[in-house]
Protein backbone atom coordinates (compact mmCIF):
# COMPACT_ATOMS: atom_id res chain seq x y z
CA UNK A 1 -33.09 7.77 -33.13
CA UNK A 2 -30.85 9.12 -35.78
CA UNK A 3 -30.52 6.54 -38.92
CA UNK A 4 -27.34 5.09 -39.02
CA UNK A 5 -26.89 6.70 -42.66
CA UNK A 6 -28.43 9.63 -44.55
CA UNK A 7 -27.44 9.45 -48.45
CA UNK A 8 -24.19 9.89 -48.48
CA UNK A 9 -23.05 10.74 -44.68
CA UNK A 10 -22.57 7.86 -42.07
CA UNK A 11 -22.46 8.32 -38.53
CA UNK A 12 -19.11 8.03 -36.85
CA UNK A 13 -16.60 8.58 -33.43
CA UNK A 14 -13.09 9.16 -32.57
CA UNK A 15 -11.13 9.40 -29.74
CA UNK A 16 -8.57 10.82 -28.79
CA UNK A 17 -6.29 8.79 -26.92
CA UNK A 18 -4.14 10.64 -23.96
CA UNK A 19 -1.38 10.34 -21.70
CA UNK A 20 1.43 12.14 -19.84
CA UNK A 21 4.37 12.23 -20.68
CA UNK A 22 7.88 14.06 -19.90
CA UNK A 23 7.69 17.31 -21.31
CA UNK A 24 4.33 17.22 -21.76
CA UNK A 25 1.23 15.98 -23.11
CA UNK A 26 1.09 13.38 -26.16
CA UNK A 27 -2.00 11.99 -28.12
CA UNK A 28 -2.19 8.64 -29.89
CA UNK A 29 -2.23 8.60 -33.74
CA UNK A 30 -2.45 6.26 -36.64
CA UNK A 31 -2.05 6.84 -40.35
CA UNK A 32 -4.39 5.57 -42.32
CA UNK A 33 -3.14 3.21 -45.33
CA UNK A 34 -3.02 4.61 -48.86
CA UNK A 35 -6.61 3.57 -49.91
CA UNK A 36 -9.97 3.69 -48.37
CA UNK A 37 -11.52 6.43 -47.03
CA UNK A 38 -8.94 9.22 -46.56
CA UNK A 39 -5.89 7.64 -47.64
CA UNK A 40 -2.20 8.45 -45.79
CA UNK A 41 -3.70 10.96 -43.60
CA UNK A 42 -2.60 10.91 -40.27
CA UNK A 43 -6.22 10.69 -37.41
CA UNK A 44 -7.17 9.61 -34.52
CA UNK A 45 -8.46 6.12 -34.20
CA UNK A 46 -12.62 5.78 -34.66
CA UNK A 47 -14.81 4.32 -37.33
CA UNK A 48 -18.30 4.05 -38.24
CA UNK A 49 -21.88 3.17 -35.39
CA UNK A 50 -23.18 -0.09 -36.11
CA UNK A 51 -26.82 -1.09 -35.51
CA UNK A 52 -24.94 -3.34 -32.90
CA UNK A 53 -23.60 -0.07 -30.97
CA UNK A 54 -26.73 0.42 -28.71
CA UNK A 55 -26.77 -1.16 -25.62
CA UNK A 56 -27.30 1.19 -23.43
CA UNK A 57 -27.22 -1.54 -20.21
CA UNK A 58 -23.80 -2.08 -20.98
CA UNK A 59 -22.70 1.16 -20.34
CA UNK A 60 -21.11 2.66 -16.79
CA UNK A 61 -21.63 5.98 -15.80
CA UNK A 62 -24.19 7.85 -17.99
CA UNK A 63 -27.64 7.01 -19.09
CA UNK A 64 -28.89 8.03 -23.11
CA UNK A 65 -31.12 10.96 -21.60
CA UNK A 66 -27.78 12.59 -20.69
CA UNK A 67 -25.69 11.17 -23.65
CA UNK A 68 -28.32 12.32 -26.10
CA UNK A 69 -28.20 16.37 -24.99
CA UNK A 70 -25.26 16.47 -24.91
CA UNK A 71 -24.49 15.63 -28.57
CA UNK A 72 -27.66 17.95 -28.80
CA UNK A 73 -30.26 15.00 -30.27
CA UNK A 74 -33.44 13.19 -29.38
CA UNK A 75 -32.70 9.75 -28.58
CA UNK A 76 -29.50 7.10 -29.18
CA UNK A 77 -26.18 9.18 -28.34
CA UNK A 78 -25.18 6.57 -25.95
CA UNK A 79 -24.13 4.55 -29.22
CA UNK A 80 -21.26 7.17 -29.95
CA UNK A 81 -19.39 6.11 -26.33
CA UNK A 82 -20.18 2.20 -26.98
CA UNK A 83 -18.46 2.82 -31.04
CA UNK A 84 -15.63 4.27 -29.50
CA UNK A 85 -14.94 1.99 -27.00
CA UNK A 86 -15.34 -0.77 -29.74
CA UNK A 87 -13.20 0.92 -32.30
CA UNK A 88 -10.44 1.84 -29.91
CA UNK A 89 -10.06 -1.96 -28.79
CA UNK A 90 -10.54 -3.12 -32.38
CA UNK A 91 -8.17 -0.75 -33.99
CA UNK A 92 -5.78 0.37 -31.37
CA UNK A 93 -6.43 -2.94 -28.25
CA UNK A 94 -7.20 -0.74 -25.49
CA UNK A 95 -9.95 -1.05 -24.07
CA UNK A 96 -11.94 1.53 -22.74
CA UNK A 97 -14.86 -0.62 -20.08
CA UNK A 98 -15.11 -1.57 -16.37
CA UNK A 99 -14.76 -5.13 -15.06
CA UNK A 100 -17.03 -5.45 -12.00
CA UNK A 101 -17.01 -1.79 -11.36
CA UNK A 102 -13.61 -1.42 -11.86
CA UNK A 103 -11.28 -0.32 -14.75
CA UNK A 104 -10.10 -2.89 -16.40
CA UNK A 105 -6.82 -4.22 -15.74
CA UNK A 106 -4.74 -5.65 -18.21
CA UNK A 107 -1.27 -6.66 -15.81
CA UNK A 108 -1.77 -10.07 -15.75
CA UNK A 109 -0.71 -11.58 -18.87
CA UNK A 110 -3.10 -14.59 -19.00
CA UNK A 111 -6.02 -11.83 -19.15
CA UNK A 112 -3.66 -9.56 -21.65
CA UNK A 113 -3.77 -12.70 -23.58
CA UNK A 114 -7.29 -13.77 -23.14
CA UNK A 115 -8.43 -10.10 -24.51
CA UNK A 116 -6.17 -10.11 -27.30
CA UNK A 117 -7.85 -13.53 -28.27
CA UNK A 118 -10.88 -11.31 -28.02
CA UNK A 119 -10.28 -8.74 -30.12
CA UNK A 120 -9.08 -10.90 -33.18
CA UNK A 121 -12.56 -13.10 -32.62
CA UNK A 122 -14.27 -9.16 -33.05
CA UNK A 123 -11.73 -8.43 -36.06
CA UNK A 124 -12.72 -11.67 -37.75
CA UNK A 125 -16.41 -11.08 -37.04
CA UNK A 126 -16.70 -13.94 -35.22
CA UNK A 127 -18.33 -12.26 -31.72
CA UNK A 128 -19.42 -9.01 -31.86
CA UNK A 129 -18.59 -6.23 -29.05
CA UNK A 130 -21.67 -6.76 -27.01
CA UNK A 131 -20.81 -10.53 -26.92
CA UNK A 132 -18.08 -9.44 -25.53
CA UNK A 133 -18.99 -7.33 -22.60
CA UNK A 134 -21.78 -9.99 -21.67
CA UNK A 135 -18.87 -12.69 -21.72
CA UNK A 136 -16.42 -10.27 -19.43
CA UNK A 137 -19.17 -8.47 -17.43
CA UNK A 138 -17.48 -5.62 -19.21
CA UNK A 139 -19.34 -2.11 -19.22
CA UNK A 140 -18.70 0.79 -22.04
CA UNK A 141 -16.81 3.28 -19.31
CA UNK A 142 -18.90 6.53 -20.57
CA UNK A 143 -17.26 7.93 -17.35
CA UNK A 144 -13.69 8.03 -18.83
CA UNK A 145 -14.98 9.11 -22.25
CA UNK A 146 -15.35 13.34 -22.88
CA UNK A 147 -17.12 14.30 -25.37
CA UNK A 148 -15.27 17.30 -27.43
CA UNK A 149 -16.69 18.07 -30.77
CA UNK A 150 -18.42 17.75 -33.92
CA UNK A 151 -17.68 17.62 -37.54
CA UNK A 152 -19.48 16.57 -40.82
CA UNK A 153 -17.33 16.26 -44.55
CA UNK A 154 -17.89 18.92 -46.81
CA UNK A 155 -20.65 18.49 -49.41
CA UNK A 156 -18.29 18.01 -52.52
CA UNK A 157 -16.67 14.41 -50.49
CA UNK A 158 -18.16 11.26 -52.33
CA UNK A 159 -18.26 9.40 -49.35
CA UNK A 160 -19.56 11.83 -46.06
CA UNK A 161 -18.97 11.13 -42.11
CA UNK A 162 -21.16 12.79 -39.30
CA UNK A 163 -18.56 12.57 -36.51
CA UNK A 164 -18.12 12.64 -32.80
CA UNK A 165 -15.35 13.00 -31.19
CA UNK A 166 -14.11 12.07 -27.74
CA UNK A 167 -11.07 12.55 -25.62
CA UNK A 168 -10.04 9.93 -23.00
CA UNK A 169 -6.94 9.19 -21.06
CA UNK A 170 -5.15 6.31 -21.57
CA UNK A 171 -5.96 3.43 -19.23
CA UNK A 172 -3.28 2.10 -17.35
CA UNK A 173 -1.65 -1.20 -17.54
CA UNK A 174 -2.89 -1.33 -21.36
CA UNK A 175 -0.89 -0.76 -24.48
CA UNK A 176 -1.67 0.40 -27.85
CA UNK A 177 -1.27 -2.36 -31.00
CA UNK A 178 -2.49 -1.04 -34.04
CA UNK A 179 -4.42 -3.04 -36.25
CA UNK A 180 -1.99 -3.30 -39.57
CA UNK A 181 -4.81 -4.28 -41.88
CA UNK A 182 -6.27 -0.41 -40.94
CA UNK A 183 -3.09 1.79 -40.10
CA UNK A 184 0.41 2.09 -42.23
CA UNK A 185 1.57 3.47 -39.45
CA UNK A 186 1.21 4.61 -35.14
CA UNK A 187 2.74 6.95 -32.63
CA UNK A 188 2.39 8.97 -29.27
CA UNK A 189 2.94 12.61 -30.36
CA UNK A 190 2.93 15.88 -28.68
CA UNK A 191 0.08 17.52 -30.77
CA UNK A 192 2.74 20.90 -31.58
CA UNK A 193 4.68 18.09 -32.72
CA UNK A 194 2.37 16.89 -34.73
CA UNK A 195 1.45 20.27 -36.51
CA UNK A 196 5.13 20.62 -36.76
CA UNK A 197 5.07 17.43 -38.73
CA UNK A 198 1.90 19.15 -40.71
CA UNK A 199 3.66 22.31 -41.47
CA UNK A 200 7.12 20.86 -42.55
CA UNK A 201 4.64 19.09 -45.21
CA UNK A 202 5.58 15.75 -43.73
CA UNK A 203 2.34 14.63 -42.30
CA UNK A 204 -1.29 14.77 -44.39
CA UNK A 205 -3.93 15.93 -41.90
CA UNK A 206 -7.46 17.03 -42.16
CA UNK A 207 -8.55 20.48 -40.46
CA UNK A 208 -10.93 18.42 -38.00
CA UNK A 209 -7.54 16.88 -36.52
CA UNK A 210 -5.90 19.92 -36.91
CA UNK A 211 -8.17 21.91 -34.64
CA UNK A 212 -8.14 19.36 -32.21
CA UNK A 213 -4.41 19.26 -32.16
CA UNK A 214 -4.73 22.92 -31.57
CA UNK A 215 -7.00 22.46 -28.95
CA UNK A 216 -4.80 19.88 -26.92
CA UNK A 217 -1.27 21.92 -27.34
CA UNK A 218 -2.79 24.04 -24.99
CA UNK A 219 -2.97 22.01 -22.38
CA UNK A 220 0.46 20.40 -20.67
CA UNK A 221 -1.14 16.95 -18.69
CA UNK A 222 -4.17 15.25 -19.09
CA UNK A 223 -5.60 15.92 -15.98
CA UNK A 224 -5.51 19.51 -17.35
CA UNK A 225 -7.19 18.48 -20.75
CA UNK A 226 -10.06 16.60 -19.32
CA UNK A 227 -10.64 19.10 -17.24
CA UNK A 228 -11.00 21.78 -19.86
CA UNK A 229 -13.30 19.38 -21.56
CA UNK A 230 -15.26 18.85 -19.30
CA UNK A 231 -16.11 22.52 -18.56
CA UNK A 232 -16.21 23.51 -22.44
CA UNK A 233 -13.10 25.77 -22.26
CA UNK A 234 -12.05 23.51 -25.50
CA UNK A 235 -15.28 25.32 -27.49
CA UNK A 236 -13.61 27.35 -30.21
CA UNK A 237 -16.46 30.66 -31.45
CA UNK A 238 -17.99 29.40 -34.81
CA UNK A 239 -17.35 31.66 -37.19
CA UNK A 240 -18.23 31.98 -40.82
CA UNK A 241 -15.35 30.02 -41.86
CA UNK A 242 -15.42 26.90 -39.38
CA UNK A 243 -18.91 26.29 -40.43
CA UNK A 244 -18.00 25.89 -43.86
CA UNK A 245 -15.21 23.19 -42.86
């Protein structure tokens, strides 16, 4: 299984949150505060795989043989969909799992409320994401998660991510909350509108969102996007310059 670090470069996943909209498409986004890693830039919600990320029994829908080719590596890819299910619900609340074989439904407000309750126990460390799931008979729902690419930082970044990212819709009866002590700031956004926002130099991006952006403004509803994910049509040709990105 790949080490969770290698000198300088961690292991990470995104996602790419989805949903239709009038007039289109839109994709959820947070901007990251003005320190840390990456500071102001505008991304797509994710983080870094813990050593807590595989449990492969707690995931629906895909087993690590699969998960594993096709991030194109030995052993342990299931941990990328089980980190982005946990980083979407810690940064962003929505939860990405099943509930008895069923998506999980958040319309009730006394279970609303009991999962927020949950997510600030996983914020202040006090239950980890696997607790969790056990507690809920929750399962990671790998079938609602696509995978879509892969990008490492350049050599000359102090600090280096190996990253996965995913594309999912949103689920419904959930709502976004952004986590204030991570993001400065959250929208939906039509992805032109967001390299609009790029170009008029109003929003700092990095060309791994930027790409993707590209990649979703082609697509008008997210039946459409999945789709195209699914079947690879999303694959740009790697050329020269890409692989230096």
């Amino acid at each position: 299984m790949q080490p969770l670090q290698r000198g300088n470069i961690r292991l990470a996943a995104t996602v790419m949150l989805v949903r239709d909209a009038p007039g289109g498409l839109e994709v959820y986004m947070v901007q990251r505060p003005g320190k840390g890693d990456f500071p102001d830039l505008h991304v797509f919600p994710g983080g870094k795989v813990d050593e807590d990320d595989w449990v492969p029994e707690l995931c629906f829908g895909l087993d690590d043989d699969e998960a594993s080719t096709r991030l194109g590596i030995e052993r342990g890819g299931l941990r990328y969909w089980t980190a982005v299910a946990r980083e979407c619900f810690e940064e962003c609340g929505v939860l990405l799992a099943h509930q008895h074989g069923r998506a999980l439904d958040f319309a009730a407000p006394e279970v609303s409320d009991k999962f927020s309750r949950y997510r600030e126990q996983l914020l202040a460390n006090e239950i980890n994401f696997s607790q969790l799931c056990l507690a809920e008979n929750l399962h990671v729902a790998c079938d609602r998660l696509a995978y879509f690419s892969h990008w490492l930082t350049p050599e000359m970044a102090p600090r280096r991510f190996d990253t996965r990212f995913f594309l999912a819709a949103m689920p419904p009866h959930q709502d976004t909350l952004a986590h204030t002590d991570e993001t400065a700031d959250d929208q939906w956004e039509k992805p032109e509108e967001a390299l609009a926002k790029f170009h008029a130099d109003e929003w700092l991006m990095i060309d791994p969102t930027l790409r993707s952006l590209e990649t979703l403004s082609q697509w008008q509803t997210v039946e459409q996007a999945l789709a195209g994910v699914k079947q690879g049509d999303h694959l740009m040709p790697l050329t020269p310059e890409l692989n230096r990105q």
